[in-house]
PDB file of N, CA and C in Angstrom:
ATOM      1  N   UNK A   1     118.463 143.276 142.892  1.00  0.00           N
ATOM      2  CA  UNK A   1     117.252 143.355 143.694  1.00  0.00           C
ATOM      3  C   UNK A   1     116.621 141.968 143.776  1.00  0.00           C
ATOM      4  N   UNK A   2     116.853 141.754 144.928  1.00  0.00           N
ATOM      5  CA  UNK A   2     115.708 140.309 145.270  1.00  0.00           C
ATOM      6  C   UNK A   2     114.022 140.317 145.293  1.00  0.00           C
ATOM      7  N   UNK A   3     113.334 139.721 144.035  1.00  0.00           N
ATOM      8  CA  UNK A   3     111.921 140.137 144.297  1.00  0.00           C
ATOM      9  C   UNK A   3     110.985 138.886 145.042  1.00  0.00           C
ATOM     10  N   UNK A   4     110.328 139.329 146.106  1.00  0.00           N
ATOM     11  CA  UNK A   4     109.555 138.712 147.085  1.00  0.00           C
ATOM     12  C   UNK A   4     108.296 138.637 146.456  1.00  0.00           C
ATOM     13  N   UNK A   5     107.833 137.585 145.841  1.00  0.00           N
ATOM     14  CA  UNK A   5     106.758 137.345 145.090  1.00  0.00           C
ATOM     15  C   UNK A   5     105.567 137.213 146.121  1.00  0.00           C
ATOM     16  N   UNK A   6     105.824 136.849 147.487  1.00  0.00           N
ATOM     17  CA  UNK A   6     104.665 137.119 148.212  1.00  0.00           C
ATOM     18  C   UNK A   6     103.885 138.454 148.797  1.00  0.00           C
ATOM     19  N   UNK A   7     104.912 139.456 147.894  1.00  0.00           N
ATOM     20  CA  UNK A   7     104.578 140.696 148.439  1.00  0.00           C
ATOM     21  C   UNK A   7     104.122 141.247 147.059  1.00  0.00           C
ATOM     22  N   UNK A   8     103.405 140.979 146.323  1.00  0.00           N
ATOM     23  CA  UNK A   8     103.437 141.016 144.524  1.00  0.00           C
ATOM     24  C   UNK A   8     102.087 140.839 144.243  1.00  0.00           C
ATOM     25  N   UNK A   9     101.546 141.964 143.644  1.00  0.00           N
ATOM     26  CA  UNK A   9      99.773 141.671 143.238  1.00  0.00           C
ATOM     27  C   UNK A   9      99.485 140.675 142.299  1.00  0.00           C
ATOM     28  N   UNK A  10     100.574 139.910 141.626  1.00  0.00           N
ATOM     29  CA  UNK A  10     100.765 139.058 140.372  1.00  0.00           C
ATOM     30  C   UNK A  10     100.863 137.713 141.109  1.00  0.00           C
ATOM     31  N   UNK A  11     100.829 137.351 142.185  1.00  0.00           N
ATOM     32  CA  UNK A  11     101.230 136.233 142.963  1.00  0.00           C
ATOM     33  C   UNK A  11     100.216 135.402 143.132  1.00  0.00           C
ATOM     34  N   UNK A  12      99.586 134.127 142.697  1.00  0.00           N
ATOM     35  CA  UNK A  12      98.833 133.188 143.494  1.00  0.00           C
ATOM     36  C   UNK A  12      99.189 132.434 143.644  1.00  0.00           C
ATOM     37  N   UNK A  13      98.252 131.648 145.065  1.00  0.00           N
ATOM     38  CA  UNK A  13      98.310 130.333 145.080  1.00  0.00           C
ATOM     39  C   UNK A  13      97.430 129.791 144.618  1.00  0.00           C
ATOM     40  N   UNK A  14      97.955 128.264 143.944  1.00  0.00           N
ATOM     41  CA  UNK A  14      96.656 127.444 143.010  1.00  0.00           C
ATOM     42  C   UNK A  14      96.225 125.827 143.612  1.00  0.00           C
ATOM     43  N   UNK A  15      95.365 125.703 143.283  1.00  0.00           N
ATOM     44  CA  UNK A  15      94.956 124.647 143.863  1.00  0.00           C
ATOM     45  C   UNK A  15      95.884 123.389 143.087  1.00  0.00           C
ATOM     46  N   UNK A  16      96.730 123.183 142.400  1.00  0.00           N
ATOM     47  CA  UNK A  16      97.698 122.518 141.474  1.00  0.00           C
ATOM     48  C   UNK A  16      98.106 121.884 142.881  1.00  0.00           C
ATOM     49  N   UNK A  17      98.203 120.558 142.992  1.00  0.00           N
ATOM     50  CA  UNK A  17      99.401 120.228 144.181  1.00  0.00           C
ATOM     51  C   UNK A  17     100.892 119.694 143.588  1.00  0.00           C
ATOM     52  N   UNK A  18     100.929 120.248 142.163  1.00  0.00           N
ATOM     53  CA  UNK A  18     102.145 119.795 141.548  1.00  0.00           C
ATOM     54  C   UNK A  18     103.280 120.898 141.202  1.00  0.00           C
ATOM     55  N   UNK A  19     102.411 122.228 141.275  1.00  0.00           N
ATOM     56  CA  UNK A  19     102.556 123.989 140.917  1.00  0.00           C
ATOM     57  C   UNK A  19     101.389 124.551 141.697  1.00  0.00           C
ATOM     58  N   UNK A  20     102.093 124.768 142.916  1.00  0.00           N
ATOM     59  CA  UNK A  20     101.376 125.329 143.927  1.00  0.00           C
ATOM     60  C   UNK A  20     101.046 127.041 143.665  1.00  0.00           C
ATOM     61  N   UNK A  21     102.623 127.002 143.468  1.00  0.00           N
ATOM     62  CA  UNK A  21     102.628 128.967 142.982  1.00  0.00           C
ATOM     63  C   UNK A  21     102.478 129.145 141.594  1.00  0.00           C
ATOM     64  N   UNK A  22     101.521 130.511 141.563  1.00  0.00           N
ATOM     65  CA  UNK A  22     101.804 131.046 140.075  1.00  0.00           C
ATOM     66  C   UNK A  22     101.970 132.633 139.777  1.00  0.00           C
ATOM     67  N   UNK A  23     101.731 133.024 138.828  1.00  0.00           N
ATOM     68  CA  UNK A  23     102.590 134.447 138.282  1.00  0.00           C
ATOM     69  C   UNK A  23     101.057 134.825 137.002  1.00  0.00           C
ATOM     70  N   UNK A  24     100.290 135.491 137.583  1.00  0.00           N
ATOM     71  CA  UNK A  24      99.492 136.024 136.800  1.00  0.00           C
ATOM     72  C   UNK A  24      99.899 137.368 135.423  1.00  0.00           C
ATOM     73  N   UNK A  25     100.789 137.602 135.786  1.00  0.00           N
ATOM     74  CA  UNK A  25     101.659 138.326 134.847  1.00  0.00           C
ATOM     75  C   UNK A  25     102.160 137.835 133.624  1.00  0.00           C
ATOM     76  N   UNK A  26     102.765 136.263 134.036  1.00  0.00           N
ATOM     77  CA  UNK A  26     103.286 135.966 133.166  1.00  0.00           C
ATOM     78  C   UNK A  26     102.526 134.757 132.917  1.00  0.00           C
ATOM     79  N   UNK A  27     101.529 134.270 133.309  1.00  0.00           N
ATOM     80  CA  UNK A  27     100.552 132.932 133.228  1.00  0.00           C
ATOM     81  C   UNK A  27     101.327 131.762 132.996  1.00  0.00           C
ATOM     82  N   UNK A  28     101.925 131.488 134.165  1.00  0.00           N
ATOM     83  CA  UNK A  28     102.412 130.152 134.552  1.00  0.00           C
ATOM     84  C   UNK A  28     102.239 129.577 136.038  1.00  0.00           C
ATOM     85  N   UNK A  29     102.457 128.716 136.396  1.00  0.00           N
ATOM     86  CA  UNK A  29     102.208 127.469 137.307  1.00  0.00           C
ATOM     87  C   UNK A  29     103.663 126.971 137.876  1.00  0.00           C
ATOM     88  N   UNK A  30     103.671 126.543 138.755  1.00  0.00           N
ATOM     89  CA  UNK A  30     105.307 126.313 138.929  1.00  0.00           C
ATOM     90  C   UNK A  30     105.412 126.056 140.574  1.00  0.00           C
ATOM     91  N   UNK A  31     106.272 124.669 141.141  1.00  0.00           N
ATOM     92  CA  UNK A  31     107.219 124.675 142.425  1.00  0.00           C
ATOM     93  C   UNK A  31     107.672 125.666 143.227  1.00  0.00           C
ATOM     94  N   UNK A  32     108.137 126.171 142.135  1.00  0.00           N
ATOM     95  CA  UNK A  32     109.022 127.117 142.805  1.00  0.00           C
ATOM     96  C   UNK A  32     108.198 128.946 142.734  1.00  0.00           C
ATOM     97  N   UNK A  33     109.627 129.962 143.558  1.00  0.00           N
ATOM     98  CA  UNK A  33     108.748 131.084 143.421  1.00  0.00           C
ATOM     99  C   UNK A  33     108.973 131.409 141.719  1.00  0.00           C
ATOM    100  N   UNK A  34     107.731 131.702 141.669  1.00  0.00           N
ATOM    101  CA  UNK A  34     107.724 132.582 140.097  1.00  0.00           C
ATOM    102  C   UNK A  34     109.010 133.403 139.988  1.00  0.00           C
ATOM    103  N   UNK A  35     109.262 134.206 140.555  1.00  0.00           N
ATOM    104  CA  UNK A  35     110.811 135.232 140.502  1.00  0.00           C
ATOM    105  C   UNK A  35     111.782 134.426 140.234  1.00  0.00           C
ATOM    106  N   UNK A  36     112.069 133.115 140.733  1.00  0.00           N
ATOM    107  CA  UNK A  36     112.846 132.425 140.490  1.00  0.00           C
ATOM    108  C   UNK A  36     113.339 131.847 139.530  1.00  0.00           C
ATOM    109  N   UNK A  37     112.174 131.459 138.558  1.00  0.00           N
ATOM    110  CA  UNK A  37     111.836 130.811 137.464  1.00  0.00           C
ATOM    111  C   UNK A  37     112.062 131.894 136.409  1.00  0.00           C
ATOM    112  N   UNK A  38     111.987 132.993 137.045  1.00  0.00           N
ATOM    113  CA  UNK A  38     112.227 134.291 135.754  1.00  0.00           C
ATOM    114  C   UNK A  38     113.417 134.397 135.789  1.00  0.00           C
ATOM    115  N   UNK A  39     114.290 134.422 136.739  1.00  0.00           N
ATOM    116  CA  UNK A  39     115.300 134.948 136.930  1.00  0.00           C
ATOM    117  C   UNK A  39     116.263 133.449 135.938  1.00  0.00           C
ATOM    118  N   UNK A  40     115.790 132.232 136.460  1.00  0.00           N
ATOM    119  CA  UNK A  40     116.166 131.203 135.814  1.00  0.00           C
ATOM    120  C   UNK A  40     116.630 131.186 134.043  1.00  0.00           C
ATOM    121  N   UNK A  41     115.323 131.903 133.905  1.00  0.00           N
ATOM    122  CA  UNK A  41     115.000 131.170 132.137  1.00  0.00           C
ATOM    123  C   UNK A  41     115.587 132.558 131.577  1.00  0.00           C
ATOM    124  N   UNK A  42     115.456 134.006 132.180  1.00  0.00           N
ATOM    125  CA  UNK A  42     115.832 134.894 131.071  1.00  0.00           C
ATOM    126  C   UNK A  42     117.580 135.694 132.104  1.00  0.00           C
ATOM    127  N   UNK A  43     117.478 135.087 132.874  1.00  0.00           N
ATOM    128  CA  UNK A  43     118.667 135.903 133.618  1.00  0.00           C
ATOM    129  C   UNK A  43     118.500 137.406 134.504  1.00  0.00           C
ATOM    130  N   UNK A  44     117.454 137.660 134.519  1.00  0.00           N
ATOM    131  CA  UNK A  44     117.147 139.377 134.595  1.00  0.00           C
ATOM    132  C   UNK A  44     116.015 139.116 135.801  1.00  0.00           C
ATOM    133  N   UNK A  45     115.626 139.832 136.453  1.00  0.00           N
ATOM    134  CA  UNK A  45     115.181 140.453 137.672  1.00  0.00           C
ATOM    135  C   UNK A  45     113.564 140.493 137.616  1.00  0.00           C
ATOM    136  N   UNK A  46     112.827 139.434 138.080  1.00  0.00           N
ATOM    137  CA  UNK A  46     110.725 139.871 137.568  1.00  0.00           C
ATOM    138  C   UNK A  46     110.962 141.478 137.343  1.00  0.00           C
ATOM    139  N   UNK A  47     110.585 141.893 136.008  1.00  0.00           N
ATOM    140  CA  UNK A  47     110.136 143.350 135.839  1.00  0.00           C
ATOM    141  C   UNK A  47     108.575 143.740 136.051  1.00  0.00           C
ATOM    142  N   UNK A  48     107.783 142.734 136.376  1.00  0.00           N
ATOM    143  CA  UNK A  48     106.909 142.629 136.340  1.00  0.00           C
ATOM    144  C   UNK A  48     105.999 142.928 137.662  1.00  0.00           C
ATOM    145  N   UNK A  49     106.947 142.760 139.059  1.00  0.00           N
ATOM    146  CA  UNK A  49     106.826 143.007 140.330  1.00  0.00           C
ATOM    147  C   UNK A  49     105.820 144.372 140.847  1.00  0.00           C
ATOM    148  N   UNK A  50     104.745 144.367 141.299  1.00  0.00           N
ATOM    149  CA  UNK A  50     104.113 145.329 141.532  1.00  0.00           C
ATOM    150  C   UNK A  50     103.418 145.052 143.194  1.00  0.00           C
ATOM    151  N   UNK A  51     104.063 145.900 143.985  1.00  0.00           N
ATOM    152  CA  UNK A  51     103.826 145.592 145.490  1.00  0.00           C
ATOM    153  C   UNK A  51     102.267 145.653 145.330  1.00  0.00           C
ATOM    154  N   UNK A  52     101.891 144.920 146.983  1.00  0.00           N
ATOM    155  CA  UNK A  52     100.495 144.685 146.846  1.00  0.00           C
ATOM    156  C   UNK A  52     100.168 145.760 147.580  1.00  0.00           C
ATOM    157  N   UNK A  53      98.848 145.907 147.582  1.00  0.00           N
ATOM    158  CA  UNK A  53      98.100 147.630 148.168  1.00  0.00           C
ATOM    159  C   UNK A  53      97.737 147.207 149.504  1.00  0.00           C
ATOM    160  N   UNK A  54      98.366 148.042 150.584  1.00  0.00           N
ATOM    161  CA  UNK A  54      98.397 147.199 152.203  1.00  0.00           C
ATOM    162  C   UNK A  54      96.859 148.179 152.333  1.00  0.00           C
ATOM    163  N   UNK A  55      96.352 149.018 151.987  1.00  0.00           N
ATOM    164  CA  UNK A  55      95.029 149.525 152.271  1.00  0.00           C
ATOM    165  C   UNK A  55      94.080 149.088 152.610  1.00  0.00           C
ATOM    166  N   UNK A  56      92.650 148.968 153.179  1.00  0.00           N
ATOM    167  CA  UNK A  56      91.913 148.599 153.259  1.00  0.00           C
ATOM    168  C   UNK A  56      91.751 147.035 154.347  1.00  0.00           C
ATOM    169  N   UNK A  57      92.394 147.479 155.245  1.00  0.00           N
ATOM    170  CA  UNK A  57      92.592 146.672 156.565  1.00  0.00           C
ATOM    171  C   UNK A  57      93.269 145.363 156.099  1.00  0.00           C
ATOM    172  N   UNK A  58      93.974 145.236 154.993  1.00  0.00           N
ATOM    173  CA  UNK A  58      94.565 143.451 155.071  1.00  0.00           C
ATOM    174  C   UNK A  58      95.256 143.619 156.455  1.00  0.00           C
ATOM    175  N   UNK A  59      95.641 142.251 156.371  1.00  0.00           N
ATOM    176  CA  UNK A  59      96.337 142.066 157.369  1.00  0.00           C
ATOM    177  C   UNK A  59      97.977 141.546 157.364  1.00  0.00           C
ATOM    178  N   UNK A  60      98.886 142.275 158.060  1.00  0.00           N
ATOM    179  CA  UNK A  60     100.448 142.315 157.657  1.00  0.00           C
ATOM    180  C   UNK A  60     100.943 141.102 157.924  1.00  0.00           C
TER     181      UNK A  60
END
């Protein structure tokens, strides 16, 4: 399973211009997507992935 961290309630962007993205789940900072970096360091799939709630008029 490929996880799309922009679709992920754990996902920000930070004002860092060195670690733009981060992973509130796992409280890190980072280039790259967070999923990536998980998938990197432990081999295994973000378990952590929790789609975001499209409710309340966001926008798609």
């Amino acid at each position: 399973m490929k996880v799309d961290c922009f679709k992920c309630q754990h996902f920000r962007v930070t004002w860092d211009q060195y670690n733009p993205r981060g992973c509130t789940a796992y409280g890190f900072k980072t280039k790259q997507l967070p999923s990536l970096v998980v998938k990197q360091s432990s081999g295994m799939d973000c378990l952590k992935f929790v789609p975001k709630n499209r409710e309340g008029g966001q926008a798609r």
